[in-house]
C-alpha atoms as a PDB file:
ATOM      1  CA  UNK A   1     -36.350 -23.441  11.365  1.00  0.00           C
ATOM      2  CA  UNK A   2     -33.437 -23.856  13.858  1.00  0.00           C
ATOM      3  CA  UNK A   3     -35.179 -23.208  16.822  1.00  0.00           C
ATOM      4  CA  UNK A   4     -38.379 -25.393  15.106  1.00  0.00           C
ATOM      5  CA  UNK A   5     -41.124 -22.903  15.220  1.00  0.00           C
ATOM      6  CA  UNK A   6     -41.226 -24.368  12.171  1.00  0.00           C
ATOM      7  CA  UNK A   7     -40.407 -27.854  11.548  1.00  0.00           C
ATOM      8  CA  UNK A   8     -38.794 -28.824   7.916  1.00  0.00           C
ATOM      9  CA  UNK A   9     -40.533 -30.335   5.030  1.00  0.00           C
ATOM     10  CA  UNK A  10     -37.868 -32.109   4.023  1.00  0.00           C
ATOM     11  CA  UNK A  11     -34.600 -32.215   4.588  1.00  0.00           C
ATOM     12  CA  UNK A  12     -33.117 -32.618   8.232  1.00  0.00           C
ATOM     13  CA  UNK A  13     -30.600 -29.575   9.843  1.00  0.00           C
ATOM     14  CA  UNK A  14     -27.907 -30.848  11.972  1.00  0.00           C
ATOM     15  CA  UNK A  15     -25.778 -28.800  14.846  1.00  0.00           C
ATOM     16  CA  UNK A  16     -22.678 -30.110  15.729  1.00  0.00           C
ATOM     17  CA  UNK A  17     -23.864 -33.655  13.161  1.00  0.00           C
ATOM     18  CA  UNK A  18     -27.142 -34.320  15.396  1.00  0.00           C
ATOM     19  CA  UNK A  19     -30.200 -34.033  13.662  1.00  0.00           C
ATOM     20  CA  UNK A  20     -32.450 -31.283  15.388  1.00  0.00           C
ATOM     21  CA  UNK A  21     -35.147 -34.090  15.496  1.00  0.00           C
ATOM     22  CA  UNK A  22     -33.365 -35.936  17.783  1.00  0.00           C
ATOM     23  CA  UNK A  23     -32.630 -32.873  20.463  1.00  0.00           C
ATOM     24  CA  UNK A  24     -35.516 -32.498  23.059  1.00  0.00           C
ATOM     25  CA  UNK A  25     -37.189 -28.921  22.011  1.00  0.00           C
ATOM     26  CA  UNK A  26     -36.661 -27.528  25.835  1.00  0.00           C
ATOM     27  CA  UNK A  27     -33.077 -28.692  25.326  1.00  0.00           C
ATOM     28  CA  UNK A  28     -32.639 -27.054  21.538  1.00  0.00           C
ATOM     29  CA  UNK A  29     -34.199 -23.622  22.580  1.00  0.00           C
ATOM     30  CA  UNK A  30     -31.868 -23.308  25.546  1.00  0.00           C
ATOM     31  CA  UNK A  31     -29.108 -23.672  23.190  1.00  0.00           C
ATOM     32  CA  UNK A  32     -30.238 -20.830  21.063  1.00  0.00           C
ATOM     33  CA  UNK A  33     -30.690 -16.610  21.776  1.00  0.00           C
ATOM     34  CA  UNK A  34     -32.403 -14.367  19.781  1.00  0.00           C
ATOM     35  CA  UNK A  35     -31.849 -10.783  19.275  1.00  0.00           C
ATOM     36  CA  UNK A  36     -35.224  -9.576  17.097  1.00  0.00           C
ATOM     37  CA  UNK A  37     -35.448  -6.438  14.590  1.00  0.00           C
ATOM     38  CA  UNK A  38     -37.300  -4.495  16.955  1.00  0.00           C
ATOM     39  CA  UNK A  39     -36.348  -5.161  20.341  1.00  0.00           C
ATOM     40  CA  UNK A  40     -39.413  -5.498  22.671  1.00  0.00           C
ATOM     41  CA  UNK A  41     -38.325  -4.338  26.170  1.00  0.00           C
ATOM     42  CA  UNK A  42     -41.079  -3.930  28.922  1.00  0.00           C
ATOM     43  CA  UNK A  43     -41.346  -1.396  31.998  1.00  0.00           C
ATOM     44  CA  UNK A  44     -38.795  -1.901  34.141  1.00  0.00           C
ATOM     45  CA  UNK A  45     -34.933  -1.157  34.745  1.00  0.00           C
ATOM     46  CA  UNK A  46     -32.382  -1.848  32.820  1.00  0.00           C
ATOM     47  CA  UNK A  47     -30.741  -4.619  34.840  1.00  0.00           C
ATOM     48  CA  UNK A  48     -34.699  -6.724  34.554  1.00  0.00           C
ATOM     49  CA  UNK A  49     -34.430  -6.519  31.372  1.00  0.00           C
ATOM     50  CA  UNK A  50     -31.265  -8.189  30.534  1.00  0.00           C
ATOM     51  CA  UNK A  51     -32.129 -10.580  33.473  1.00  0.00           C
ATOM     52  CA  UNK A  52     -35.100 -11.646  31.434  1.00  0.00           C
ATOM     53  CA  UNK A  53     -32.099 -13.750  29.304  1.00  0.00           C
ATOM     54  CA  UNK A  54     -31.223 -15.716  32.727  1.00  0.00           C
ATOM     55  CA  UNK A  55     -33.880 -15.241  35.552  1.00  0.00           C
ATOM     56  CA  UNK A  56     -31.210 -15.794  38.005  1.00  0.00           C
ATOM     57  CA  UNK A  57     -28.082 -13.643  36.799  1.00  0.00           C
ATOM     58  CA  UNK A  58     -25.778 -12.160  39.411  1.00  0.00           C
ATOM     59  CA  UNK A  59     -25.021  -8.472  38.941  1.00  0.00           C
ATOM     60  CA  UNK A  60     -21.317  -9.052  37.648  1.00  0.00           C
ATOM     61  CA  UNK A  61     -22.938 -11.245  35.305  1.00  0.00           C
ATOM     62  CA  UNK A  62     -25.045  -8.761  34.230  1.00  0.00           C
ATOM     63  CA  UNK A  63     -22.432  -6.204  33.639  1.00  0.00           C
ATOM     64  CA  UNK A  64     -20.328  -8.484  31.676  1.00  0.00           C
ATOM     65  CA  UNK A  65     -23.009  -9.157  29.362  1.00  0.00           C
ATOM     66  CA  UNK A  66     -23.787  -5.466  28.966  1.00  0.00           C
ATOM     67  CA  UNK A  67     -20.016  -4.740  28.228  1.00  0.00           C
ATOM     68  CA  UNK A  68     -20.150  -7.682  25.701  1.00  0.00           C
ATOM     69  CA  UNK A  69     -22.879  -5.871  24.229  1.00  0.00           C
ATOM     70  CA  UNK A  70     -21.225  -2.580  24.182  1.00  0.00           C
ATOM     71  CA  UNK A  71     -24.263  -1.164  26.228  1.00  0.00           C
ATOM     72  CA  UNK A  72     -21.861  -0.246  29.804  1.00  0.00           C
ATOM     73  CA  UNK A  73     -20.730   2.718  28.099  1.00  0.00           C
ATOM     74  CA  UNK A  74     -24.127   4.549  27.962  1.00  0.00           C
ATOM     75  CA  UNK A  75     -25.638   2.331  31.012  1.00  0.00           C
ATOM     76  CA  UNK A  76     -22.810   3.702  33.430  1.00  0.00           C
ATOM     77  CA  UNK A  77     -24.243   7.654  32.129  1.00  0.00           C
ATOM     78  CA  UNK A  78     -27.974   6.813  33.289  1.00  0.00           C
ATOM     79  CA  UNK A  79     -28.443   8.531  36.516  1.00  0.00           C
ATOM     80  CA  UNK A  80     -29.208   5.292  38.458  1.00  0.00           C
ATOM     81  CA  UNK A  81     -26.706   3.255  36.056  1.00  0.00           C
ATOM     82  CA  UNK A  82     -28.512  -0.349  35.642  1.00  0.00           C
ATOM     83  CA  UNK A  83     -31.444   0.370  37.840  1.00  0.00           C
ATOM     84  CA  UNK A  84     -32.640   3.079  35.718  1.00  0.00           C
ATOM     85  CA  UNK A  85     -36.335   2.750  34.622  1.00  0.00           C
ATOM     86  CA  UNK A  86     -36.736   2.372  30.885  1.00  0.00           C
ATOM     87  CA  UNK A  87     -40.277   2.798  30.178  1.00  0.00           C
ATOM     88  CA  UNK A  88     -42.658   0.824  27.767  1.00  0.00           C
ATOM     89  CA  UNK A  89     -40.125  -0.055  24.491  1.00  0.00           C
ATOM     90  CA  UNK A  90     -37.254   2.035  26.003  1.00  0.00           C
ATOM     91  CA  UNK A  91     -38.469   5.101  24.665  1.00  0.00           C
ATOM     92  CA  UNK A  92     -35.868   7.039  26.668  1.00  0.00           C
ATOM     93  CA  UNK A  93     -32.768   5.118  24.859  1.00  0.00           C
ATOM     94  CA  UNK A  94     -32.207   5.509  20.947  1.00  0.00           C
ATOM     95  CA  UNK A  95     -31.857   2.803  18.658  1.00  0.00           C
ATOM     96  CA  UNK A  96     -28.827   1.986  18.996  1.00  0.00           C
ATOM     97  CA  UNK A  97     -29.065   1.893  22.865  1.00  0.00           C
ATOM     98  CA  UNK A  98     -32.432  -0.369  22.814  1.00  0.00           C
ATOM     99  CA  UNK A  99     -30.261  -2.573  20.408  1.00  0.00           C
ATOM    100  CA  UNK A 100     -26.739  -3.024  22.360  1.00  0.00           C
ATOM    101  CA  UNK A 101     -29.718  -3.540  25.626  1.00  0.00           C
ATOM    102  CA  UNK A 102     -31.697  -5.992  24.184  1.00  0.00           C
ATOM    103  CA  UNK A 103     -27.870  -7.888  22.451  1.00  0.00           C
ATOM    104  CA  UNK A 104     -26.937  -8.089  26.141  1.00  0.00           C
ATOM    105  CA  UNK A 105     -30.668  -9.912  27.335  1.00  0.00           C
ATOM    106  CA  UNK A 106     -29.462 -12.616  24.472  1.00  0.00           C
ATOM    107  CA  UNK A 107     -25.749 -12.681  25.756  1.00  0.00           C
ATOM    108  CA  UNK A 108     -26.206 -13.347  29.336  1.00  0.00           C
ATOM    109  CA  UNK A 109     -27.509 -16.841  29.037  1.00  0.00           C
ATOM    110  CA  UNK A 110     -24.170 -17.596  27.156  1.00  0.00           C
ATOM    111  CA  UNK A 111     -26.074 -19.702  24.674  1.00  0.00           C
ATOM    112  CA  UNK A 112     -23.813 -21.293  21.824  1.00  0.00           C
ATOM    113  CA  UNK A 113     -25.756 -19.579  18.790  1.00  0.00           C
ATOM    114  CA  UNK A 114     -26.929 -16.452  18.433  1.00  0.00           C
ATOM    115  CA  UNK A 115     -29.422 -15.083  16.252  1.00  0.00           C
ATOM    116  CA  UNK A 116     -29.177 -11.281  15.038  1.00  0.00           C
ATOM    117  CA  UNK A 117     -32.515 -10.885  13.289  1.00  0.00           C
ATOM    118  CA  UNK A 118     -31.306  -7.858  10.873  1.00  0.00           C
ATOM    119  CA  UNK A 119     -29.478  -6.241  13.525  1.00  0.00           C
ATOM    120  CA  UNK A 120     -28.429  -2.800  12.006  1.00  0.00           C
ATOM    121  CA  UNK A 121     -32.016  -2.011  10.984  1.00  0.00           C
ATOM    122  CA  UNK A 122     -33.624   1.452  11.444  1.00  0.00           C
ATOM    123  CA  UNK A 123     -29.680   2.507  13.052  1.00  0.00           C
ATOM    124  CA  UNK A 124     -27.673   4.744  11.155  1.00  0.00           C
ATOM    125  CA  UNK A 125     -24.216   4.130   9.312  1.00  0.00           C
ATOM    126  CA  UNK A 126     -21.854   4.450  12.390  1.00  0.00           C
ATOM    127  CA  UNK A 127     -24.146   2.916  14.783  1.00  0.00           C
ATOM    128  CA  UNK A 128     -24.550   0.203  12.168  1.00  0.00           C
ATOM    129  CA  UNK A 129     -21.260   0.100  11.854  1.00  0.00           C
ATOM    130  CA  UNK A 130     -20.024   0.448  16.512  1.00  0.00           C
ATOM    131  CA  UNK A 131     -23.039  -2.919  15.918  1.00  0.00           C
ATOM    132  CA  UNK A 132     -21.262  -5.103  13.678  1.00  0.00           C
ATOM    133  CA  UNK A 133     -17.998  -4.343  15.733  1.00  0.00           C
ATOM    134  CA  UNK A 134     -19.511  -5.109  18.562  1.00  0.00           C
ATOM    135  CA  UNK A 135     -20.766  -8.744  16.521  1.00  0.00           C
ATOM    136  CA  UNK A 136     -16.881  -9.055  15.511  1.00  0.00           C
ATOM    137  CA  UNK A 137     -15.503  -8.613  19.502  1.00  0.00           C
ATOM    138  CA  UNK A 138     -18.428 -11.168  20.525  1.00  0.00           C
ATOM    139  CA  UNK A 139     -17.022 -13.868  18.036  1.00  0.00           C
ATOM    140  CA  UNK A 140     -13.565 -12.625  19.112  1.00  0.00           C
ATOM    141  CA  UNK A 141     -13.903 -13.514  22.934  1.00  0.00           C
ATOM    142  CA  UNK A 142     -17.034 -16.233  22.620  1.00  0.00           C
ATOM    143  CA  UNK A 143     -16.980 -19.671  21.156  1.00  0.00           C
ATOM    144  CA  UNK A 144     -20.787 -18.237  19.994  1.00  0.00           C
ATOM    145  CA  UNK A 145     -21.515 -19.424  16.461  1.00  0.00           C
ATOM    146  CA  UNK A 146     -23.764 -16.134  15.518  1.00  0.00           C
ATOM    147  CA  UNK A 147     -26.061 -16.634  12.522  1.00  0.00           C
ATOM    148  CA  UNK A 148     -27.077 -12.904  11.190  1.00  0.00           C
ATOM    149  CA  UNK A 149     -30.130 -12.384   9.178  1.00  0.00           C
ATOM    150  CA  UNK A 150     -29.828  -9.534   6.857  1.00  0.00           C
ATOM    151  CA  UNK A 151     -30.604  -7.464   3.442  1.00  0.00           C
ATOM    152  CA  UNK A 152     -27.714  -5.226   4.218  1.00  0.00           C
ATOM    153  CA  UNK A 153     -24.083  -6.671   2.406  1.00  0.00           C
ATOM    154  CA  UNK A 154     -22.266  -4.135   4.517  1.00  0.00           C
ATOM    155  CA  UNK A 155     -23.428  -6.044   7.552  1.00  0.00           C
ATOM    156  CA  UNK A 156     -22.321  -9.404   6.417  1.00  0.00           C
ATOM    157  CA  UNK A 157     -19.519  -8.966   3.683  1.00  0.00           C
ATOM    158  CA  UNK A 158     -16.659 -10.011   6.650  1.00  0.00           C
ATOM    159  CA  UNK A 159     -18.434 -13.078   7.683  1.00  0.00           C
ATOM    160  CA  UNK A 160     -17.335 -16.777   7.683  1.00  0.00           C
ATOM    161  CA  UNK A 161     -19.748 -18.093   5.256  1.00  0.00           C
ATOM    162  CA  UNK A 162     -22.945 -16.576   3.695  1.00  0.00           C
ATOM    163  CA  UNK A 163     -25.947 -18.270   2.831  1.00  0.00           C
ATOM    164  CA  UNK A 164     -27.983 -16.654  -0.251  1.00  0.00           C
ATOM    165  CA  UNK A 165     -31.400 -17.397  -0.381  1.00  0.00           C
ATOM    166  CA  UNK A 166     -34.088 -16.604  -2.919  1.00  0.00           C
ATOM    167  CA  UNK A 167     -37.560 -17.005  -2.422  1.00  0.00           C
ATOM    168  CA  UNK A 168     -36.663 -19.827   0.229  1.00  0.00           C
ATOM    169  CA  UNK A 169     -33.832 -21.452  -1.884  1.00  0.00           C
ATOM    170  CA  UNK A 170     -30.160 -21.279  -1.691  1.00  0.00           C
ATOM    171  CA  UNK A 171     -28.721 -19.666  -4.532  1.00  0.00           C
ATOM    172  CA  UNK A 172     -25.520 -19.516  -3.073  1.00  0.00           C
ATOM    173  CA  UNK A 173     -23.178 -20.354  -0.234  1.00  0.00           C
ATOM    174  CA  UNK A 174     -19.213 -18.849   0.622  1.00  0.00           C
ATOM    175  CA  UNK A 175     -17.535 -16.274   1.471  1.00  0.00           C
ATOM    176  CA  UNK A 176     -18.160 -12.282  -0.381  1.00  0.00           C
ATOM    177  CA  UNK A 177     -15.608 -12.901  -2.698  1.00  0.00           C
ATOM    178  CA  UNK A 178     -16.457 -16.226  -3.190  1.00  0.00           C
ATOM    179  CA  UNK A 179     -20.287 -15.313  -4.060  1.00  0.00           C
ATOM    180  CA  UNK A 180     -19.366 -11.984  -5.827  1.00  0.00           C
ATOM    181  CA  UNK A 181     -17.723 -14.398  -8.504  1.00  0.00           C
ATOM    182  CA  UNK A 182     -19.736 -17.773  -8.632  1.00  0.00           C
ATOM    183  CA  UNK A 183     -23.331 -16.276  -7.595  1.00  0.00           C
ATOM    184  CA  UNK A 184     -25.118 -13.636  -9.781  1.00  0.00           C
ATOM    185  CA  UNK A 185     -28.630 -13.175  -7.301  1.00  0.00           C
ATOM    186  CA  UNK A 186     -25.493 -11.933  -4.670  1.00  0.00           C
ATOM    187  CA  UNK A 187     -25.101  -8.255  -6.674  1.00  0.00           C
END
Protein backbone atom coordinates (compact mmCIF):
# COMPACT_ATOMS: atom_id res chain seq x y z
CA UNK A 1 0.00 0.00 0.00
CA UNK A 2 2.69 2.69 0.65
CA UNK A 3 4.23 2.67 -2.50
CA UNK A 4 0.33 2.23 -4.10
CA UNK A 5 0.68 -0.91 -6.05
CA UNK A 6 -2.24 -1.10 -4.36
CA UNK A 7 -4.40 1.74 -3.68
CA UNK A 8 -6.63 1.68 -0.25
CA UNK A 9 -10.22 0.86 0.07
CA UNK A 10 -10.75 3.01 2.59
CA UNK A 11 -8.97 4.79 4.75
CA UNK A 12 -6.17 7.33 3.57
CA UNK A 13 -2.13 6.74 4.80
CA UNK A 14 -0.30 9.85 5.42
CA UNK A 15 3.78 10.41 5.46
CA UNK A 16 4.96 13.20 7.18
CA UNK A 17 0.59 14.37 7.53
CA UNK A 18 0.16 14.39 3.53
CA UNK A 19 -2.17 12.06 2.28
CA UNK A 20 -0.39 9.63 -0.27
CA UNK A 21 -3.25 10.68 -2.70
CA UNK A 22 -2.08 13.90 -2.94
CA UNK A 23 1.86 12.96 -3.75
CA UNK A 24 2.48 12.49 -7.57
CA UNK A 25 3.22 8.48 -7.86
CA UNK A 26 6.80 9.25 -9.72
CA UNK A 27 7.38 11.55 -6.74
CA UNK A 28 6.10 8.84 -3.87
CA UNK A 29 8.17 5.89 -5.39
CA UNK A 30 11.35 7.94 -5.42
CA UNK A 31 10.84 8.45 -1.84
CA UNK A 32 10.67 4.81 -1.11
CA UNK A 33 13.50 1.59 -1.49
CA UNK A 34 12.80 -1.79 -1.35
CA UNK A 35 14.90 -4.58 -0.25
CA UNK A 36 12.69 -7.96 -1.37
CA UNK A 37 12.87 -11.60 0.33
CA UNK A 38 14.75 -12.95 -2.39
CA UNK A 39 16.99 -10.56 -3.85
CA UNK A 40 16.91 -10.66 -7.71
CA UNK A 41 20.39 -9.60 -8.95
CA UNK A 42 21.19 -9.97 -12.77
CA UNK A 43 24.61 -10.77 -14.65
CA UNK A 44 26.86 -8.32 -14.08
CA UNK A 45 29.45 -6.93 -11.40
CA UNK A 46 28.93 -6.07 -8.29
CA UNK A 47 29.30 -2.30 -8.56
CA UNK A 48 26.04 -2.53 -11.64
CA UNK A 49 24.21 -3.93 -9.42
CA UNK A 50 24.08 -1.56 -6.61
CA UNK A 51 24.15 1.19 -9.35
CA UNK A 52 20.83 -0.16 -10.47
CA UNK A 53 19.51 1.92 -7.02
CA UNK A 54 20.94 5.32 -8.69
CA UNK A 55 21.87 4.97 -12.46
CA UNK A 56 24.34 7.64 -11.99
CA UNK A 57 26.28 6.83 -8.61
CA UNK A 58 29.92 7.80 -8.33
CA UNK A 59 32.21 5.03 -7.09
CA UNK A 60 32.69 6.59 -3.47
CA UNK A 61 29.09 6.59 -3.47
CA UNK A 62 28.95 3.24 -4.18
CA UNK A 63 31.31 2.14 -1.54
CA UNK A 64 29.59 4.03 1.10
CA UNK A 65 26.46 2.38 0.41
CA UNK A 66 28.10 -1.04 0.42
CA UNK A 67 29.76 -0.24 3.87
CA UNK A 68 26.27 0.93 5.06
CA UNK A 69 25.18 -2.34 4.05
CA UNK A 70 27.90 -4.21 5.68
CA UNK A 71 28.72 -5.80 2.19
CA UNK A 72 32.69 -3.93 1.89
CA UNK A 73 33.90 -6.49 4.12
CA UNK A 74 33.39 -9.50 1.76
CA UNK A 75 33.34 -7.13 -1.54
CA UNK A 76 37.03 -5.91 -0.73
CA UNK A 77 37.95 -10.22 -0.64
CA UNK A 78 36.50 -10.72 -4.33
CA UNK A 79 39.44 -10.91 -6.55
CA UNK A 80 38.39 -7.87 -8.68
CA UNK A 81 36.71 -6.18 -5.43
CA UNK A 82 33.43 -4.32 -6.92
CA UNK A 83 33.97 -5.26 -10.50
CA UNK A 84 33.70 -8.83 -9.83
CA UNK A 85 31.12 -10.68 -12.02
CA UNK A 86 28.27 -12.16 -10.03
CA UNK A 87 26.47 -14.37 -12.28
CA UNK A 88 22.62 -14.91 -12.80
CA UNK A 89 21.09 -14.49 -8.87
CA UNK A 90 24.65 -14.21 -7.40
CA UNK A 91 25.10 -17.73 -7.20
CA UNK A 92 28.76 -17.24 -6.26
CA UNK A 93 27.81 -15.12 -2.91
CA UNK A 94 25.75 -16.85 0.01
CA UNK A 95 22.77 -15.54 1.45
CA UNK A 96 23.86 -13.40 3.50
CA UNK A 97 26.22 -11.78 0.88
CA UNK A 98 23.29 -11.53 -1.91
CA UNK A 99 21.36 -9.85 1.07
CA UNK A 100 23.95 -7.09 2.52
CA UNK A 101 24.41 -6.62 -1.88
CA UNK A 102 21.09 -6.19 -2.75
CA UNK A 103 20.53 -3.73 1.11
CA UNK A 104 23.24 -1.58 -0.50
CA UNK A 105 21.22 -1.30 -4.31
CA UNK A 106 18.25 0.14 -1.84
CA UNK A 107 20.72 2.40 0.21
CA UNK A 108 22.44 4.24 -2.45
CA UNK A 109 19.53 6.29 -3.61
CA UNK A 110 19.36 7.56 0.07
CA UNK A 111 15.60 7.31 -0.04
CA UNK A 112 13.79 8.36 3.34
CA UNK A 113 11.98 4.85 3.90
CA UNK A 114 13.12 1.71 3.53
CA UNK A 115 11.41 -1.41 3.10
CA UNK A 116 13.04 -4.81 4.42
CA UNK A 117 10.64 -7.35 2.98
CA UNK A 118 11.45 -10.23 5.72
CA UNK A 119 14.99 -9.55 5.63
CA UNK A 120 16.57 -12.44 7.73
CA UNK A 121 14.77 -15.10 5.68
CA UNK A 122 16.45 -18.34 4.48
CA UNK A 123 19.92 -16.73 6.62
CA UNK A 124 20.96 -18.40 9.58
CA UNK A 125 20.95 -17.17 13.35
CA UNK A 126 24.21 -15.05 13.28
CA UNK A 127 23.80 -13.85 9.85
CA UNK A 128 20.26 -13.01 10.92
CA UNK A 129 21.48 -11.59 13.65
CA UNK A 130 25.29 -9.33 11.71
CA UNK A 131 21.49 -8.28 9.43
CA UNK A 132 19.50 -6.72 11.99
CA UNK A 133 22.78 -4.99 13.30
CA UNK A 134 23.47 -3.85 10.28
CA UNK A 135 19.36 -2.42 10.24
CA UNK A 136 20.27 -0.88 13.84
CA UNK A 137 23.76 1.09 12.45
CA UNK A 138 21.55 2.24 9.30
CA UNK A 139 18.92 3.93 11.68
CA UNK A 140 21.94 4.95 13.80
CA UNK A 141 23.73 7.13 11.05
CA UNK A 142 20.46 7.74 8.57
CA UNK A 143 17.43 9.84 9.19
CA UNK A 144 15.83 6.52 7.12
CA UNK A 145 12.47 5.62 8.66
CA UNK A 146 12.85 1.63 7.83
CA UNK A 147 9.55 -0.28 7.89
CA UNK A 148 10.50 -4.23 8.30
CA UNK A 149 8.12 -6.86 7.26
CA UNK A 150 8.49 -9.96 9.22
CA UNK A 151 7.17 -13.39 10.97
CA UNK A 152 10.35 -13.54 12.93
CA UNK A 153 9.93 -11.55 16.73
CA UNK A 154 13.67 -11.84 17.06
CA UNK A 155 13.96 -9.56 14.07
CA UNK A 156 11.67 -6.91 15.31
CA UNK A 157 11.42 -7.17 19.23
CA UNK A 158 14.01 -3.81 19.48
CA UNK A 159 12.01 -1.74 17.16
CA UNK A 160 10.26 1.66 17.65
CA UNK A 161 6.78 0.58 17.18
CA UNK A 162 5.25 -2.70 15.84
CA UNK A 163 2.29 -3.07 13.90
CA UNK A 164 0.35 -6.57 14.41
CA UNK A 165 -1.73 -7.56 11.78
CA UNK A 166 -4.12 -10.47 11.37
CA UNK A 167 -5.61 -11.49 8.34
CA UNK A 168 -5.19 -7.74 7.10
CA UNK A 169 -6.28 -6.10 10.45
CA UNK A 170 -4.39 -4.51 13.18
CA UNK A 171 -4.61 -6.35 16.23
CA UNK A 172 -2.12 -4.42 17.81
CA UNK A 173 0.28 -1.51 17.75
CA UNK A 174 3.55 -0.56 20.43
CA UNK A 175 6.43 -1.48 21.44
CA UNK A 176 7.37 -5.69 22.51
CA UNK A 177 6.64 -5.05 25.88
CA UNK A 178 3.91 -3.02 25.20
CA UNK A 179 2.17 -5.82 22.88
CA UNK A 180 3.46 -8.78 25.02
CA UNK A 181 0.99 -7.29 27.74
CA UNK A 182 -2.06 -5.59 25.93
CA UNK A 183 -2.10 -7.93 22.65
CA UNK A 184 -2.72 -11.73 22.90
CA UNK A 185 -2.42 -12.60 18.67
CA UNK A 186 1.47 -11.06 19.57
CA UNK A 187 2.59 -14.63 21.49
Amino acid sequence: LLPLIRKPTKGSILVDGVDLKEIALSNLRSLISYAPQNPQIFGGSIKNHIQYGKKDSTDDEIIRAAELAGADYFINELPQGYDTLVGENAIKLSGGQRKRLDLARALIAKSPILILDEPTSNLDANSSELLMQTVKTILDKTETTIIIISHELRNISNVNQIIVLNNGRIEGCGTHDELIDRCDWYM
